[in-house]
Protein backbone atom coordinates (compact mmCIF):
# COMPACT_ATOMS: atom_id res chain seq x y z
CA UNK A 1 46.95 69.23 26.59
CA UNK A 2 50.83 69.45 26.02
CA UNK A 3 53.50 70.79 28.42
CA UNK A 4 54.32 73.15 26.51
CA UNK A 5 51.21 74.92 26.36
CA UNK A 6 51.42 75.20 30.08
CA UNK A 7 53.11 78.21 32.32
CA UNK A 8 55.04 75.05 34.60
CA UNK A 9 58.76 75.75 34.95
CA UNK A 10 61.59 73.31 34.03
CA UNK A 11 61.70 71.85 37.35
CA UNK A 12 58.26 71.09 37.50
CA UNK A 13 57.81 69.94 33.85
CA UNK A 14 60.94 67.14 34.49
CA UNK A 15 58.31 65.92 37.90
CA UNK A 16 55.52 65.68 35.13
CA UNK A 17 57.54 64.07 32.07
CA UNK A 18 58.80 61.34 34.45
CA UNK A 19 55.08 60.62 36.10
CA UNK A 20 53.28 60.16 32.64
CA UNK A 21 53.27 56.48 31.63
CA UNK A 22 53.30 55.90 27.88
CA UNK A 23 49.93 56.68 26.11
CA UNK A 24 48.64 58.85 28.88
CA UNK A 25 46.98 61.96 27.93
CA UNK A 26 47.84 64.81 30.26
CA UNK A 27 44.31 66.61 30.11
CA UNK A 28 44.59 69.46 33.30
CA UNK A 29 47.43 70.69 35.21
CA UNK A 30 47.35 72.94 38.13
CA UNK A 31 48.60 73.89 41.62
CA UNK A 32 46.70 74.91 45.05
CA UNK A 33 46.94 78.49 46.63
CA UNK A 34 50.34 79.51 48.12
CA UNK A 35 49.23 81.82 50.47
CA UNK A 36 50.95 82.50 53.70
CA UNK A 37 48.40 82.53 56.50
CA UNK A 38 45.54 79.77 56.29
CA UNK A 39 42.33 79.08 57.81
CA UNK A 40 43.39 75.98 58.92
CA UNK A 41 45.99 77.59 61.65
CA UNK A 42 43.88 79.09 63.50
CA UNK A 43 43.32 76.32 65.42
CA UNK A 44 46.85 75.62 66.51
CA UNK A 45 47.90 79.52 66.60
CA UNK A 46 46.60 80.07 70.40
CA UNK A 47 48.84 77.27 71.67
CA UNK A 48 51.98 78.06 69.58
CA UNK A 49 51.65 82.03 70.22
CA UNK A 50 51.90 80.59 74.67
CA UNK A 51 54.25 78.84 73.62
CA UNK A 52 56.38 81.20 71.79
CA UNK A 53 55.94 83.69 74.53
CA UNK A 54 56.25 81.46 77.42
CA UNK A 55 59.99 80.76 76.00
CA UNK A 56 60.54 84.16 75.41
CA UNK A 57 59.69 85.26 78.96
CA UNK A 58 61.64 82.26 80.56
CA UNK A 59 65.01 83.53 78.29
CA UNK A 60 64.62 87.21 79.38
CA UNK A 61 64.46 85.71 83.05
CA UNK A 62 67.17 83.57 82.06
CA UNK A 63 69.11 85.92 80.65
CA UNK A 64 69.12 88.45 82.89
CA UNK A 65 70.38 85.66 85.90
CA UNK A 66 73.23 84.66 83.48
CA UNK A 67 74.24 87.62 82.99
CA UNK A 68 74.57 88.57 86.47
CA UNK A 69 76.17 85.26 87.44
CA UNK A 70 78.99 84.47 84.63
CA UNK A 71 81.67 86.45 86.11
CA UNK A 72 81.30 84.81 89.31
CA UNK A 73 80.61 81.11 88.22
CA UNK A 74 81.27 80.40 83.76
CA UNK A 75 79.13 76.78 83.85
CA UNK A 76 76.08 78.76 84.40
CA UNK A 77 76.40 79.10 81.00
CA UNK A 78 75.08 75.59 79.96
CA UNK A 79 71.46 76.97 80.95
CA UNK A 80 71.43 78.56 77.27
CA UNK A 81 72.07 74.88 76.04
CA UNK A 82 69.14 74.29 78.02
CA UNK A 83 66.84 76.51 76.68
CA UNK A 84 68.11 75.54 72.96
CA UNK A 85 65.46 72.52 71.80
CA UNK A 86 63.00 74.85 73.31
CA UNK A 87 63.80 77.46 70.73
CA UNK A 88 64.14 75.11 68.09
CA UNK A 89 60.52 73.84 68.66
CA UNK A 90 59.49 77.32 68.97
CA UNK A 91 61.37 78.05 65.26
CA UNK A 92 59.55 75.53 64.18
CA UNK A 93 56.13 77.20 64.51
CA UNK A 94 57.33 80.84 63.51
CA UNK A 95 58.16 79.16 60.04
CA UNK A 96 55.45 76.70 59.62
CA UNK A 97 53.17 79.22 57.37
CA UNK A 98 56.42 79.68 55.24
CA UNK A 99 56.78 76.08 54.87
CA UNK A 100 53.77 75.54 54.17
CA UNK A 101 53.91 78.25 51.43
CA UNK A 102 57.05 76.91 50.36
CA UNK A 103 55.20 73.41 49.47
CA UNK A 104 52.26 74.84 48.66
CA UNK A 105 54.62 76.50 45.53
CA UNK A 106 56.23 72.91 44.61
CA UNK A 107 53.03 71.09 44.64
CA UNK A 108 51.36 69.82 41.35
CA UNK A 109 47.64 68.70 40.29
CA UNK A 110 47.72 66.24 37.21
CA UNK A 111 44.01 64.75 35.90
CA UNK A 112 45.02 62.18 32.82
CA UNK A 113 43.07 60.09 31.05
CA UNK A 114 43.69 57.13 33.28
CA UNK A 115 43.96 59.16 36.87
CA UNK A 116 44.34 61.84 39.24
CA UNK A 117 47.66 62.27 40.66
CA UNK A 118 49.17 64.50 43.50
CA UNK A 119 52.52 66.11 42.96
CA UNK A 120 53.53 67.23 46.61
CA UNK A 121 56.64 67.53 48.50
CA UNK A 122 57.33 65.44 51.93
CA UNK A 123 57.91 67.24 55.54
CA UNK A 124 61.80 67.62 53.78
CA UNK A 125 60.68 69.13 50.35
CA UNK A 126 61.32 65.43 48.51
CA UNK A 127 59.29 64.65 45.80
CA UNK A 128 56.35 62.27 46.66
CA UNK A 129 53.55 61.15 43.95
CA UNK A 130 49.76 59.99 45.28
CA UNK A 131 47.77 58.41 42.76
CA UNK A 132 44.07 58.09 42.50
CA UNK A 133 42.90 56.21 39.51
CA UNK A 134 40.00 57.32 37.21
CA UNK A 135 36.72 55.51 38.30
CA UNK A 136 33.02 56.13 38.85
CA UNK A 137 32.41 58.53 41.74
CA UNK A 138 35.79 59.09 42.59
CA UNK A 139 34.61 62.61 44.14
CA UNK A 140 34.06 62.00 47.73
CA UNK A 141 32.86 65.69 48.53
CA UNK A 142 34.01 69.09 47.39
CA UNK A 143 34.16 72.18 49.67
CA UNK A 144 34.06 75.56 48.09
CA UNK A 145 35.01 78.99 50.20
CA UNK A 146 33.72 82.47 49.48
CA UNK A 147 36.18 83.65 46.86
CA UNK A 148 35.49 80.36 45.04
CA UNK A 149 38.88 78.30 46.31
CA UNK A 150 38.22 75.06 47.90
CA UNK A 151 38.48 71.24 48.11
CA UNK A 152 38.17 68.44 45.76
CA UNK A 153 38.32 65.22 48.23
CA UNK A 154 39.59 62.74 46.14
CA UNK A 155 40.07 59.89 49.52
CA UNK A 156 40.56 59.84 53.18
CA UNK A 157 43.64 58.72 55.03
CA UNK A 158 42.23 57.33 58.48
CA UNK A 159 44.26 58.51 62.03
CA UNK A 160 43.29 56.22 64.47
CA UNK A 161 44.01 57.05 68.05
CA UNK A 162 42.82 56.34 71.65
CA UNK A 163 40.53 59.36 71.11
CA UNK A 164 38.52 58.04 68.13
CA UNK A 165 39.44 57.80 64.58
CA UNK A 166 39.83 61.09 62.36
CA UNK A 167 39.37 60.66 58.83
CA UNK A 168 41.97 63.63 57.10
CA UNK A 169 40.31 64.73 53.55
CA UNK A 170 43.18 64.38 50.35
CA UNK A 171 42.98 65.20 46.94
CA UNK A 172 43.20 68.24 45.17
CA UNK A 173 43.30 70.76 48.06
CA UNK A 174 43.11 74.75 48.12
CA UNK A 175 43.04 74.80 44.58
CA UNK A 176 41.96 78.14 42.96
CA UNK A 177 38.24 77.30 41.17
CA UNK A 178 37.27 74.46 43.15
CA UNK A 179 34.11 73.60 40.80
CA UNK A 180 35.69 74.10 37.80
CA UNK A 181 38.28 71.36 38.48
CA UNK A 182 35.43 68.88 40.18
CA UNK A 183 33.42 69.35 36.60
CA UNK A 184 36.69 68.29 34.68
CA UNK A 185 37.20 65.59 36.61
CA UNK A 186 33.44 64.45 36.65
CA UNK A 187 33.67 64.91 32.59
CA UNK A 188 36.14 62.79 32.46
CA UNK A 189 35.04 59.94 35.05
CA UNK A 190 33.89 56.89 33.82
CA UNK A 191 30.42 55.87 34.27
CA UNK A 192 28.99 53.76 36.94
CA UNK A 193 28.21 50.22 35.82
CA UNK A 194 24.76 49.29 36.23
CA UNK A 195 22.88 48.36 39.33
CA UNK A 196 22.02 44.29 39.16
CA UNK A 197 18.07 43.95 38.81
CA UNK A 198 16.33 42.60 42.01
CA UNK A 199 16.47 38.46 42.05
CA UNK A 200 19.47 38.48 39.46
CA UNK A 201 21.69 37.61 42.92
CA UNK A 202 22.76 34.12 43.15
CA UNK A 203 20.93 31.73 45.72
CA UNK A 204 22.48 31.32 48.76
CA UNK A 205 24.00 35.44 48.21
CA UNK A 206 23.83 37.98 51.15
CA UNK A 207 23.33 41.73 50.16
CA UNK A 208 27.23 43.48 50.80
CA UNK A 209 27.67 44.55 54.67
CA UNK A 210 30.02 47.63 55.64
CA UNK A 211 32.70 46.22 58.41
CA UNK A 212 33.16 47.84 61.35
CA UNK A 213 35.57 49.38 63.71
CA UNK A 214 35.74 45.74 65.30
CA UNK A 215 36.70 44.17 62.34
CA UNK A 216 40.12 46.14 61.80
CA UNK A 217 43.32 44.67 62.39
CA UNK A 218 44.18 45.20 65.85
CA UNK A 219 47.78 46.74 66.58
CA UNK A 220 50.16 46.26 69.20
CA UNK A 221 50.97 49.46 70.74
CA UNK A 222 54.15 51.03 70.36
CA UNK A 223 56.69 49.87 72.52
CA UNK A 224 59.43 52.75 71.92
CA UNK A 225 56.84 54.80 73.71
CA UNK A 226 56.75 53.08 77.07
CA UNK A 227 60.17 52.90 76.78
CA UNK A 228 61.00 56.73 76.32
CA UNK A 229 58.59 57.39 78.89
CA UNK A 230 60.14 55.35 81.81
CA UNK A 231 63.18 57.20 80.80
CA UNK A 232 61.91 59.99 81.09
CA UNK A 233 60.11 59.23 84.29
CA UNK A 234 63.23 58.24 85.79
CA UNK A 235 65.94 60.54 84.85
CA UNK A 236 63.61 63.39 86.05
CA UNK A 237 62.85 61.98 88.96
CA UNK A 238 66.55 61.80 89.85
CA UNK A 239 66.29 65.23 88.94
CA UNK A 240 63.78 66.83 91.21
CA UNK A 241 65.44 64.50 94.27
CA UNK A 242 68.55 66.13 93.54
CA UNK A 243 67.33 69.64 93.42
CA UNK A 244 65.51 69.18 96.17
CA UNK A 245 68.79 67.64 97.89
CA UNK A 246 70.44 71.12 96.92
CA UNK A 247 67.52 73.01 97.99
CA UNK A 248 67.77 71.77 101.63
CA UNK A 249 71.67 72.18 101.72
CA UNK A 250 71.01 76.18 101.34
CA UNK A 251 72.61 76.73 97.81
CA UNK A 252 69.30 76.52 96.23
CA UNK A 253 69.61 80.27 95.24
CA UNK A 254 66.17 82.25 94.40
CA UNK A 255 62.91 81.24 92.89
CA UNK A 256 64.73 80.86 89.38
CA UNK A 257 66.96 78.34 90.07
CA UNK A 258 64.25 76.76 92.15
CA UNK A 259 62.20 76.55 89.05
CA UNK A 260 65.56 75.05 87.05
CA UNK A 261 66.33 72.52 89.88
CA UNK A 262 63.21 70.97 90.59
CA UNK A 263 60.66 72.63 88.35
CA UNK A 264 62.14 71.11 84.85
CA UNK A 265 62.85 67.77 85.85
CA UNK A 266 59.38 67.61 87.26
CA UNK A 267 57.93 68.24 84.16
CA UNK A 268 59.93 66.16 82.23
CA UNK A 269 58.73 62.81 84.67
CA UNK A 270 54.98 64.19 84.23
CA UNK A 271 55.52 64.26 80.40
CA UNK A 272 57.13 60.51 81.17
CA UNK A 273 54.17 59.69 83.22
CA UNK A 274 51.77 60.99 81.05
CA UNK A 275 53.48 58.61 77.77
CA UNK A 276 53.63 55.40 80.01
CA UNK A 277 49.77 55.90 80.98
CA UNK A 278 48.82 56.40 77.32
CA UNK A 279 50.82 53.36 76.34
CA UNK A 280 48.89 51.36 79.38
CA UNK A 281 45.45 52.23 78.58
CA UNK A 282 46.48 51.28 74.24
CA UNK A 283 47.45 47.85 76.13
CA UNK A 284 44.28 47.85 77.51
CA UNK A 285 42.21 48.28 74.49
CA UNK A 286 44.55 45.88 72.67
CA UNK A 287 43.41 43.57 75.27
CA UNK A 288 40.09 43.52 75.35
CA UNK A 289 39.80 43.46 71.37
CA UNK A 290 41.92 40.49 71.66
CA UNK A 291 39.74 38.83 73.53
């Protein structure tokens, strides 16, 4: 197969000319579904549509104090800087699925004589390459959906955290004819070597054991995080004294500025709280695997 047989644009035929070594045979090229909603949000969509709305609703109540209030006293202004990384994170959702779309678009499929290799953007649309090379059973499951779309797992990168370890599928993802692709790429695979006969192990040989969990390297936890999180634990606790300080001299104001004075700095030493526990119970488990 030759690029110029295929319907790639210049951009993405410069990504392919550069990854193909010398004497590599370029034998299917293709690209995953672009769409802009995917199955795979709905599991995060509840929490970013509170979200989303729960900023909203503070703004509008917000708003509508700063409004009444700037005449009278300008520095009430800086609660719109407040609100400001809140918006950004909630930006950040809204234009996730177009993102996602957006990289989706840019990212390439390549199965060569020698390997399989993923053409996909980073988090900042930079090029990044993930190569898989051509062996025996180098299919680790396929998923196909209704309209014949799916997954070709090609590997697994491991997430290990103090809930368990997650195992995240990679390969040739959303592409259009799922089965098609895994026979091309089973065609071209190169067959297993044989099994040994019974008794052909040397003496003294033990049959091949799978480590476990145990076995892994064990990793210190992270000590930025403690660190942040004592911060955090003690800048809002300076907070909610104060506004608790201004409460009690009578210029706490209404409910609203109850909420900004103590209610926000509050949260911000329970998110604090929350990272230094997480951090002690990793130190924990680093611990006793030490041991």
């Amino acid at each position: 197969m030759k690029l110029a047989d295929t319907d790639l644009n210049k951009r993405d035929r410069e990504w392919v000319e550069r990854v193909l070594q010398p004497g590599e045979e370029l034998l299917v090229v293709c690209k995953p579904q672009a769409r802009l909603w995917r199955s795979e949000y709905t599991s995060g969509a509840p929490f970013a549509v509170v979200w989303i709305g729960g900023v909203a609703l503070f703004t509008w109540a917000i708003g509508r104090h700063v409004l009444e209030e700037v005449a009278e006293n300008p520095k009430i202004l800086l609660l719109v800087l407040f609100m400001l990384p809140f918006w950004l994170v909630s930006l950040c959702f809204m234009m996730a699925p177009w993102r996602n779309r957006t990289v989706a678009r840019r990212t390439l499929y390549l199965l060569t004589n020698r390997r399989a290799v993923v053409l996909k953007p980073t988090f900042l649309l930079m090029p990044n390459q993930v190569d898989y090379p051509m062996g025996p059973d180098m299919i680790r499951d396929i998923v196909v959906r209704a309209d014949g779309s799916g997954d070709v797992v090609l590997g697994y990168v491991t997430h290990s955290t103090r809930h368990g370890t997650h195992y995240e599928p990679m390969g040739f993802m959303r592409v259009p004819y799922a089965e098609q692709v895994a026979a091309l790429i089973r065609k071209h695979m190169p067959a297993a070597p044989p099994l040994p006969e019974p008794g052909a192990a040397g003496a003294g040989s033990r049959p091949f054991e799978l480590s476990g969990d145990d076995d892994r390297p064990v990793e210190f936890p992270n000590v930025l995080q403690v660190i942040v999180g004592c911060v955090f634990v003690f800048f809002g606790a300076a907070g909610v004294v104060q506004g608790v300080q201004h409460i009690q001299s009578g210029a706490g104001g209404d409910w609203l500025m109850v909420i900004l004075n103590v209610g926000f700095p509050g949260l911000f030493a329970a998110v604090g709280c929350r990272a230094v526990w997480s951090w002690v119970s990793d130190f924990r488990a680093y611990l006793r695997k030490k041991r």
